[in-house]
C-alpha atoms as a PDB file:
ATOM      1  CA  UNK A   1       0.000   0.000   0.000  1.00  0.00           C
ATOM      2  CA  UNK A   2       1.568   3.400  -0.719  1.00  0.00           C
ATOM      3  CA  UNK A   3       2.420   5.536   1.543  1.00  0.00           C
ATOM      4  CA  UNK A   4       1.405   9.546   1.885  1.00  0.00           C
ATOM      5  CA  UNK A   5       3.952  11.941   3.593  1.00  0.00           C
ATOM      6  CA  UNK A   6       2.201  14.537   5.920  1.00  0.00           C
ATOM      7  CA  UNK A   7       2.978  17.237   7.689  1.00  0.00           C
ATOM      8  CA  UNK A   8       0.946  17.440  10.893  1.00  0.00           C
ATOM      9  CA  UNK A   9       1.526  19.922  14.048  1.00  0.00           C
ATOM     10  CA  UNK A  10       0.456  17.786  17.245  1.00  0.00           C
ATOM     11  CA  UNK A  11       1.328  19.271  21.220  1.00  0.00           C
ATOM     12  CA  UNK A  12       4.815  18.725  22.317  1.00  0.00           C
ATOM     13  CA  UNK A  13       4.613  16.700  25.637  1.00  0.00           C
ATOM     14  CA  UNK A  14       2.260  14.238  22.918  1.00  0.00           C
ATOM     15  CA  UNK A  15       5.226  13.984  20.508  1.00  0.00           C
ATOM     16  CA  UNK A  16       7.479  13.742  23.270  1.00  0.00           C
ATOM     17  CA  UNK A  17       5.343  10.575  25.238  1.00  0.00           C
ATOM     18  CA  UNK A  18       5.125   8.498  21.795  1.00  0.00           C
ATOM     19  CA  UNK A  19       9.102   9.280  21.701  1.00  0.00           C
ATOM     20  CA  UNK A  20       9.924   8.242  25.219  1.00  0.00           C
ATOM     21  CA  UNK A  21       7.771   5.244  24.504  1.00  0.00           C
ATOM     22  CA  UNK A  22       8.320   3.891  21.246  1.00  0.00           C
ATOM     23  CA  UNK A  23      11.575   5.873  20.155  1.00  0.00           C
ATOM     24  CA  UNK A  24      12.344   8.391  17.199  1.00  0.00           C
ATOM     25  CA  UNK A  25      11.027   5.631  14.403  1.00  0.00           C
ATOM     26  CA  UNK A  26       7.949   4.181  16.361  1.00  0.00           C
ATOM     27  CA  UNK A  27       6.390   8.148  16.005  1.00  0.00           C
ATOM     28  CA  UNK A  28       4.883   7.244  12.136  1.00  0.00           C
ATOM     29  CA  UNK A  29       3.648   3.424  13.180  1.00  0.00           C
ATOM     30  CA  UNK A  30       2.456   4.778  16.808  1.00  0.00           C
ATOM     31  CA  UNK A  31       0.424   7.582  15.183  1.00  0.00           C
ATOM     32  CA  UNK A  32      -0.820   4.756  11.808  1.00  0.00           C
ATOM     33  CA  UNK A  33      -2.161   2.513  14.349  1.00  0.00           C
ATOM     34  CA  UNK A  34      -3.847   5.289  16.629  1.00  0.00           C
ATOM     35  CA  UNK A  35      -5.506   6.437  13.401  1.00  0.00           C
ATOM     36  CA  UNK A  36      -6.311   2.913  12.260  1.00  0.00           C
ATOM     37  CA  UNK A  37      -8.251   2.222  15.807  1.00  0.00           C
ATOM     38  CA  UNK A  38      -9.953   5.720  15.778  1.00  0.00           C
ATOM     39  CA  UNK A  39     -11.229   5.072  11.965  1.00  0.00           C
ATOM     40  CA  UNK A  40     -12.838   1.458  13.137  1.00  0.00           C
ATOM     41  CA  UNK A  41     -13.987   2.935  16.037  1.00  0.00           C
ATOM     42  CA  UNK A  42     -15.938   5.524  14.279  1.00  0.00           C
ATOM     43  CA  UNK A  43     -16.823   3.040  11.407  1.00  0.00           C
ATOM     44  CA  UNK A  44     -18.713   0.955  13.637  1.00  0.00           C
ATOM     45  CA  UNK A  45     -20.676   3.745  15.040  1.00  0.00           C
ATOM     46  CA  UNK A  46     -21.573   5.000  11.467  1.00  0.00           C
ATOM     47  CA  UNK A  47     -22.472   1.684  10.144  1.00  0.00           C
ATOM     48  CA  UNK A  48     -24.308   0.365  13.649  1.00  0.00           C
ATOM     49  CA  UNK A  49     -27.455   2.502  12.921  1.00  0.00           C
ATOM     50  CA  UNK A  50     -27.396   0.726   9.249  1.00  0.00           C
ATOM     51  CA  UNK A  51     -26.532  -2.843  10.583  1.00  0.00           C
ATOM     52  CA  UNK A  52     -29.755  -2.442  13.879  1.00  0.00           C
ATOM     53  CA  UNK A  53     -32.326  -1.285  10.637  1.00  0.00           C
ATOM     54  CA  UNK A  54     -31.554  -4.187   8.284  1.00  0.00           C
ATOM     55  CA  UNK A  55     -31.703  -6.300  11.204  1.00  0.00           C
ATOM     56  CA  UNK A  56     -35.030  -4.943  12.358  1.00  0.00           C
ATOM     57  CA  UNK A  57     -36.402  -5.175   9.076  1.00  0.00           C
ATOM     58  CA  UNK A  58     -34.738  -8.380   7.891  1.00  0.00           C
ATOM     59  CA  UNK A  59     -38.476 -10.278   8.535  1.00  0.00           C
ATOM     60  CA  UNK A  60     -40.324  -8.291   6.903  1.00  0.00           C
ATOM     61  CA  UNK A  61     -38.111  -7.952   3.709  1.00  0.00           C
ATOM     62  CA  UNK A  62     -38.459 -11.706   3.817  1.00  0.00           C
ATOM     63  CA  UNK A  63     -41.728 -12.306   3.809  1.00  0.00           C
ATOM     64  CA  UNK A  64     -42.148  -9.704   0.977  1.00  0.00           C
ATOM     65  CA  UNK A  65     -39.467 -11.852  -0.982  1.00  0.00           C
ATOM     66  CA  UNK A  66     -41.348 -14.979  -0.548  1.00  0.00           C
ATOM     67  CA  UNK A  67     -44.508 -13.157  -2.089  1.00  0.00           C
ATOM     68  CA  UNK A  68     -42.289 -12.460  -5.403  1.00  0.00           C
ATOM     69  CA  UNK A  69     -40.922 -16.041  -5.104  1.00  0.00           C
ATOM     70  CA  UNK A  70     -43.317 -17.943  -7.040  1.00  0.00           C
ATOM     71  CA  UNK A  71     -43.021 -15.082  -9.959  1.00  0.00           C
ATOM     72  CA  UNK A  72     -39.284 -15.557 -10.521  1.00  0.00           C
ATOM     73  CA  UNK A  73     -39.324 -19.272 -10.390  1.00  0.00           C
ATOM     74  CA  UNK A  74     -42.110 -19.904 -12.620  1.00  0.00           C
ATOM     75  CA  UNK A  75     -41.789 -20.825 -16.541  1.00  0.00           C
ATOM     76  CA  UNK A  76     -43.379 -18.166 -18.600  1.00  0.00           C
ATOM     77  CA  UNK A  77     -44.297 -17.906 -22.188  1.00  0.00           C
ATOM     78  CA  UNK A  78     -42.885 -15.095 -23.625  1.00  0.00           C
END
């Protein structure tokens, strides 16, 4: 996957945590993986709304499937 090279301004005692932490070179995988979680995090939360109305509607889309059923599956002359 290629990779994009940013120029971001963050507080200094943040920068300077990550450093003491993960050292000079962890800064760019420390700050990929924050972003990675944070994006999922926020994914699920955008698609949960989507995910509990399919769900709550998943019977009724059935039974309206099983009306259309015998339409689809039966010979026609045409």
């Amino acid at each position: 996957m290629p990779n994009t090279r940013l120029n971001i301004t963050l507080p200094s005692t943040i920068v300077d945590d990550i450093k003491a932490l993960y050292g000079q070179r962890g800064l760019s995988q420390f700050l990929e993986e924050a972003a990675r979680e944070k994006l999922n995090e926020v994914k699920k939360k955008a698609y949960k709304g989507l995910i509990e109305g399919y769900t709550s509607t998943a019977a009724e889309t059935k039974e309206v499937l099983k009306k259309f059923e015998s339409a689809v599956t039966e010979k026609r002359d045409v």
